[in-house]
C-alpha atoms as a PDB file:
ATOM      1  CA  UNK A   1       0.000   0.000   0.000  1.00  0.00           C
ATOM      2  CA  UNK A   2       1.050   3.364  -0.597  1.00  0.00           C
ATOM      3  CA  UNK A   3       0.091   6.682  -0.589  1.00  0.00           C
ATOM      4  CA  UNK A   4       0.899   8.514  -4.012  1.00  0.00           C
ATOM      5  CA  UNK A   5       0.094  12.677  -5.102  1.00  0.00           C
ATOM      6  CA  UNK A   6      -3.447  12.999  -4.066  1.00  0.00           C
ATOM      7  CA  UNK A   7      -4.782   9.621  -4.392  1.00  0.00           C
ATOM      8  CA  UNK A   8      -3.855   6.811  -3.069  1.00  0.00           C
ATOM      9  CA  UNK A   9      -2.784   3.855  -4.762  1.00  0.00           C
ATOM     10  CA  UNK A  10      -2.565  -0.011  -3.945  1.00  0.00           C
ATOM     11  CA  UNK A  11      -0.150  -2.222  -5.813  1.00  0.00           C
ATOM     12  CA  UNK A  12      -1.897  -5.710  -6.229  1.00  0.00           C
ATOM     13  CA  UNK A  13       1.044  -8.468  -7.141  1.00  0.00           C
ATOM     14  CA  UNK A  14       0.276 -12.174  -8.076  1.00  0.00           C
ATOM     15  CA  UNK A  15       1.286 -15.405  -8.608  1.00  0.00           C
ATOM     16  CA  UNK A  16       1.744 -19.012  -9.899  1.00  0.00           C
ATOM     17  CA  UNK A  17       0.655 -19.494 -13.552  1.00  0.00           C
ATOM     18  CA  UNK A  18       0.079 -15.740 -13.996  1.00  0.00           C
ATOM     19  CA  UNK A  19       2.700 -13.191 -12.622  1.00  0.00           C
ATOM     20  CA  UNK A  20       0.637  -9.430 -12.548  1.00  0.00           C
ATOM     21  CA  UNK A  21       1.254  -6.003 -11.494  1.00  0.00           C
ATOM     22  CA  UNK A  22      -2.363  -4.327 -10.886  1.00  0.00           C
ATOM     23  CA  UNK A  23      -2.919  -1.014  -9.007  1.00  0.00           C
ATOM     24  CA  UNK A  24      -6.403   0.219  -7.889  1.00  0.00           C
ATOM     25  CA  UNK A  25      -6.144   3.742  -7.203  1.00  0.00           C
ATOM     26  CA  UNK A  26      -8.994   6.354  -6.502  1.00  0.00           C
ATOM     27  CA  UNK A  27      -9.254   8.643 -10.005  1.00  0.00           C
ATOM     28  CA  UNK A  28      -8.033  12.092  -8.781  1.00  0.00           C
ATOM     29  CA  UNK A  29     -10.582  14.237 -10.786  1.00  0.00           C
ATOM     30  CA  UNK A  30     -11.082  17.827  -9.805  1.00  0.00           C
ATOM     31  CA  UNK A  31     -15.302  16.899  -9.582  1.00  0.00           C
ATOM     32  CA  UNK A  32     -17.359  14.091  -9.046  1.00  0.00           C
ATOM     33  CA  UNK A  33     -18.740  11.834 -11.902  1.00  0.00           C
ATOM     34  CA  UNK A  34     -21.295   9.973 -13.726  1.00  0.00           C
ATOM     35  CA  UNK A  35     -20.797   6.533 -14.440  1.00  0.00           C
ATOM     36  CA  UNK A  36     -20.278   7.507 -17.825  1.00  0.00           C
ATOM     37  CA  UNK A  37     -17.662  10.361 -16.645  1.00  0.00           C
ATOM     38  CA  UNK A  38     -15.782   8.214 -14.632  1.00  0.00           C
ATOM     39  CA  UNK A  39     -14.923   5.573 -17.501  1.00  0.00           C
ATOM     40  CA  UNK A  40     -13.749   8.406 -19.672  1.00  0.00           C
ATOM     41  CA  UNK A  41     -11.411   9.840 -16.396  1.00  0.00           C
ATOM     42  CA  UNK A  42     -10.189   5.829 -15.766  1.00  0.00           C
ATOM     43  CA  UNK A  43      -9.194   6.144 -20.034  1.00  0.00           C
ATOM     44  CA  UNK A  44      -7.578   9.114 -19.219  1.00  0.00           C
ATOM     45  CA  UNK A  45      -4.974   7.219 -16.657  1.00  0.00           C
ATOM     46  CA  UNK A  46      -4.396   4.410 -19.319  1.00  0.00           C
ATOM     47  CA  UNK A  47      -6.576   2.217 -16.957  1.00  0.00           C
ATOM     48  CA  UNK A  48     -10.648   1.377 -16.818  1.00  0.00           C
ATOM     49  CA  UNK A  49     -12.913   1.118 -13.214  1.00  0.00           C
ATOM     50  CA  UNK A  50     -11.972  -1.694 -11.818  1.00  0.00           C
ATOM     51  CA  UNK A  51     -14.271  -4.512 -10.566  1.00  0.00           C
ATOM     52  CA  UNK A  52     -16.102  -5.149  -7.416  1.00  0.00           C
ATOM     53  CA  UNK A  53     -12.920  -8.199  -7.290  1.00  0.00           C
ATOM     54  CA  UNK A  54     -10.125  -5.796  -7.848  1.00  0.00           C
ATOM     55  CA  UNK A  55     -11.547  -3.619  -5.039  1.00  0.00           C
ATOM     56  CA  UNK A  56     -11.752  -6.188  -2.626  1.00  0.00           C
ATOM     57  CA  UNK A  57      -8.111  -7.604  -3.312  1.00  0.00           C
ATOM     58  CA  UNK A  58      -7.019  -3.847  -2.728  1.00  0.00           C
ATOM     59  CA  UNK A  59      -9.049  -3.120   0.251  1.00  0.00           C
ATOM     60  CA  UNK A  60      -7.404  -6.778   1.712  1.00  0.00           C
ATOM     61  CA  UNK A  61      -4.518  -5.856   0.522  1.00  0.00           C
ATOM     62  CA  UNK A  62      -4.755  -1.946   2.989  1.00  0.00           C
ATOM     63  CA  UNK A  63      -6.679   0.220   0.706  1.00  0.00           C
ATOM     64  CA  UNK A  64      -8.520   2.727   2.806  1.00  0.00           C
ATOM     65  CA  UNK A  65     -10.555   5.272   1.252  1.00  0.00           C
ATOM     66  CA  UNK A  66     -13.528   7.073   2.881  1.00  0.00           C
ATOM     67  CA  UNK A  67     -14.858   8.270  -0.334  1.00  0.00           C
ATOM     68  CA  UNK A  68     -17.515   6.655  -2.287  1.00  0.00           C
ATOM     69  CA  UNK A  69     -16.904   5.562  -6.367  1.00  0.00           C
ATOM     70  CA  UNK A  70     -17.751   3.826  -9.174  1.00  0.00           C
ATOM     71  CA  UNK A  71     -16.796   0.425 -10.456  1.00  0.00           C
ATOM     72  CA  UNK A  72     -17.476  -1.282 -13.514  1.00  0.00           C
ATOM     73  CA  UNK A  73     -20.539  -3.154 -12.464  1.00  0.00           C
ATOM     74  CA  UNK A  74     -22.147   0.156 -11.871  1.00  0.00           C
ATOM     75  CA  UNK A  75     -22.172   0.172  -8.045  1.00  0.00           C
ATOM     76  CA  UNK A  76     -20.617   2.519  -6.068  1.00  0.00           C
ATOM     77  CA  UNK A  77     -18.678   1.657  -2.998  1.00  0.00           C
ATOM     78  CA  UNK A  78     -15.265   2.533  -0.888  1.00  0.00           C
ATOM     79  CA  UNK A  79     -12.722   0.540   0.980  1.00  0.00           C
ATOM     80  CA  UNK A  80     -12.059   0.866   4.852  1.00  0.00           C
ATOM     81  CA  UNK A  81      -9.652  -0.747   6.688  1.00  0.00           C
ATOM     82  CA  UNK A  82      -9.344   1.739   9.468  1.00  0.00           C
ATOM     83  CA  UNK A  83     -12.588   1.603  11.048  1.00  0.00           C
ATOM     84  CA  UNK A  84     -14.025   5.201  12.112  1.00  0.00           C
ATOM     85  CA  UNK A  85     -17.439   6.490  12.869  1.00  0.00           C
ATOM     86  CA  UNK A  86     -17.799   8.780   9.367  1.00  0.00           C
ATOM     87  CA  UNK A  87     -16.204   6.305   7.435  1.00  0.00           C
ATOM     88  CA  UNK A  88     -18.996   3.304   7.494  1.00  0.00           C
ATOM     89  CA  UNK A  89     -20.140   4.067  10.648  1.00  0.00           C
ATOM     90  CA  UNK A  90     -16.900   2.463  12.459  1.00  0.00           C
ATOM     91  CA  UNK A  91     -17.106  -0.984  10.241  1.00  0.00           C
ATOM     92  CA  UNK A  92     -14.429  -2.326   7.798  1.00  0.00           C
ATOM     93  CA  UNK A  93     -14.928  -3.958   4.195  1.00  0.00           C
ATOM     94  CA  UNK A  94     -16.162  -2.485   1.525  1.00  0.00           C
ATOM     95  CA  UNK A  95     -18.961  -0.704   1.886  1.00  0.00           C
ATOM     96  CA  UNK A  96     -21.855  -0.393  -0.632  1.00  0.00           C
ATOM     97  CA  UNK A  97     -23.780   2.426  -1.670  1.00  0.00           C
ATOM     98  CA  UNK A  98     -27.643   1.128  -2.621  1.00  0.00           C
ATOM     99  CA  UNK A  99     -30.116   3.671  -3.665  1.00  0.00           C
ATOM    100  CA  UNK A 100     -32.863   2.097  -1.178  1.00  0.00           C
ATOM    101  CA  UNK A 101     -32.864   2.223   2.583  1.00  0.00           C
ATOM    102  CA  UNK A 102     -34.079  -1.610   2.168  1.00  0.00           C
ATOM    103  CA  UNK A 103     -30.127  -1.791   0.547  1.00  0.00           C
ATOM    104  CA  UNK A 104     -31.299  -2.897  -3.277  1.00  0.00           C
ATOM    105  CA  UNK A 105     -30.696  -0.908  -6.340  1.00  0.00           C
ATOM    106  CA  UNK A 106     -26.747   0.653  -7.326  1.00  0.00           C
ATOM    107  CA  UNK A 107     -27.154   4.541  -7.591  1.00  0.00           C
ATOM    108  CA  UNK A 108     -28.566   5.513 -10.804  1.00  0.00           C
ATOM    109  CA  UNK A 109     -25.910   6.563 -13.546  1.00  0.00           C
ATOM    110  CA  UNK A 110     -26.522  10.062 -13.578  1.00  0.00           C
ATOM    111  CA  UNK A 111     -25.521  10.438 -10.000  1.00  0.00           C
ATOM    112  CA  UNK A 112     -21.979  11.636  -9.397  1.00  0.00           C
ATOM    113  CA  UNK A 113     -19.425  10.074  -7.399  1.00  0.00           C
ATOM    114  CA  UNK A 114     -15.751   9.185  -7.672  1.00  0.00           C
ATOM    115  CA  UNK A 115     -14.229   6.525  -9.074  1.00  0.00           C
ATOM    116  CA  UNK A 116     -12.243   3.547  -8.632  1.00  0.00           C
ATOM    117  CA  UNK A 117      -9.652   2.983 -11.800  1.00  0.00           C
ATOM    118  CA  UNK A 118      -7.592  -0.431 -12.512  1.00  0.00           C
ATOM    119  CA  UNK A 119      -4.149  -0.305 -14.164  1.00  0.00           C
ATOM    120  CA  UNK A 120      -3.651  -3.950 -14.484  1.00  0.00           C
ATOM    121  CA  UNK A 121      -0.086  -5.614 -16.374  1.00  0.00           C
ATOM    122  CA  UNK A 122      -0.208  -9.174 -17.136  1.00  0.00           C
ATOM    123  CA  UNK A 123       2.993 -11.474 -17.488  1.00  0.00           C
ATOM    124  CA  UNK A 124       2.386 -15.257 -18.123  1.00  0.00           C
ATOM    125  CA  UNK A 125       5.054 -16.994 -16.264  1.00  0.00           C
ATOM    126  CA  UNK A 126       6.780 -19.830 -18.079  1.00  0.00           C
ATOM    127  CA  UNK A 127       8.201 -21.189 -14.947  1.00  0.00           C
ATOM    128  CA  UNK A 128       5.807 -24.515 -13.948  1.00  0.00           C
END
């Protein structure tokens, strides 16, 4: 984990038959997005919203962010390893944004939030 400029970044490594590099970092845009918005600002960083997986590998992994964003499913959620009362009212995990109290529904598009970018390098690994 690591703490980069303004956003914070987590460096994701793996192993066995497929050796990767990933990052999940928290697209530093100067405004919040659409979904639609935030694809075009993951483009921008040579990367597209990660997944609801790559979040929760980060977030394992010490990704802490106490600011909502979009994936590529369409949800909107935010890591927290450090629990604290405004951050997910003092729980860890990642922690979902639903549009009704009865938690069903993601946000509708048009809403703006952040958004959660994956930069993911692959390297097959020839060594069995």
């Amino acid at each position: 984990m690591g703490i980069s400029g303004p956003w914070h970044h987590m460096q994701l490594s793996c192993s066995f038959v497929v050796n990767c590099v990933s990052e999940v970092f928290y697209a530093p845009a100067a405004d919040k997005l659409t979904f639609l918005e935030a694809i075009e600002e993951c483009k921008k960083h040579k990367a597209i919203l990660a997944s609801t997986g790559q979040l929760h590998a980060a977030w394992r992994m010490g990704l802490d962010r106490c600011n909502y964003g979009w994936l590529s499913d369409g949800s909107v959620r935010h890591p927290v390893t450090l629990p604290r009362i405004p951050c997910g009212g003092g729980l860890m995990g990642v922690r979902t944004l639903y549009r009704y109290r009865n938690q069903t529904c993601f946000p509708e598009p048009f809403r703006k939030f952040g958004a959660y970018c994956f930069n993911g390098k692959k390297q097959v690994d020839t060594n069995y």
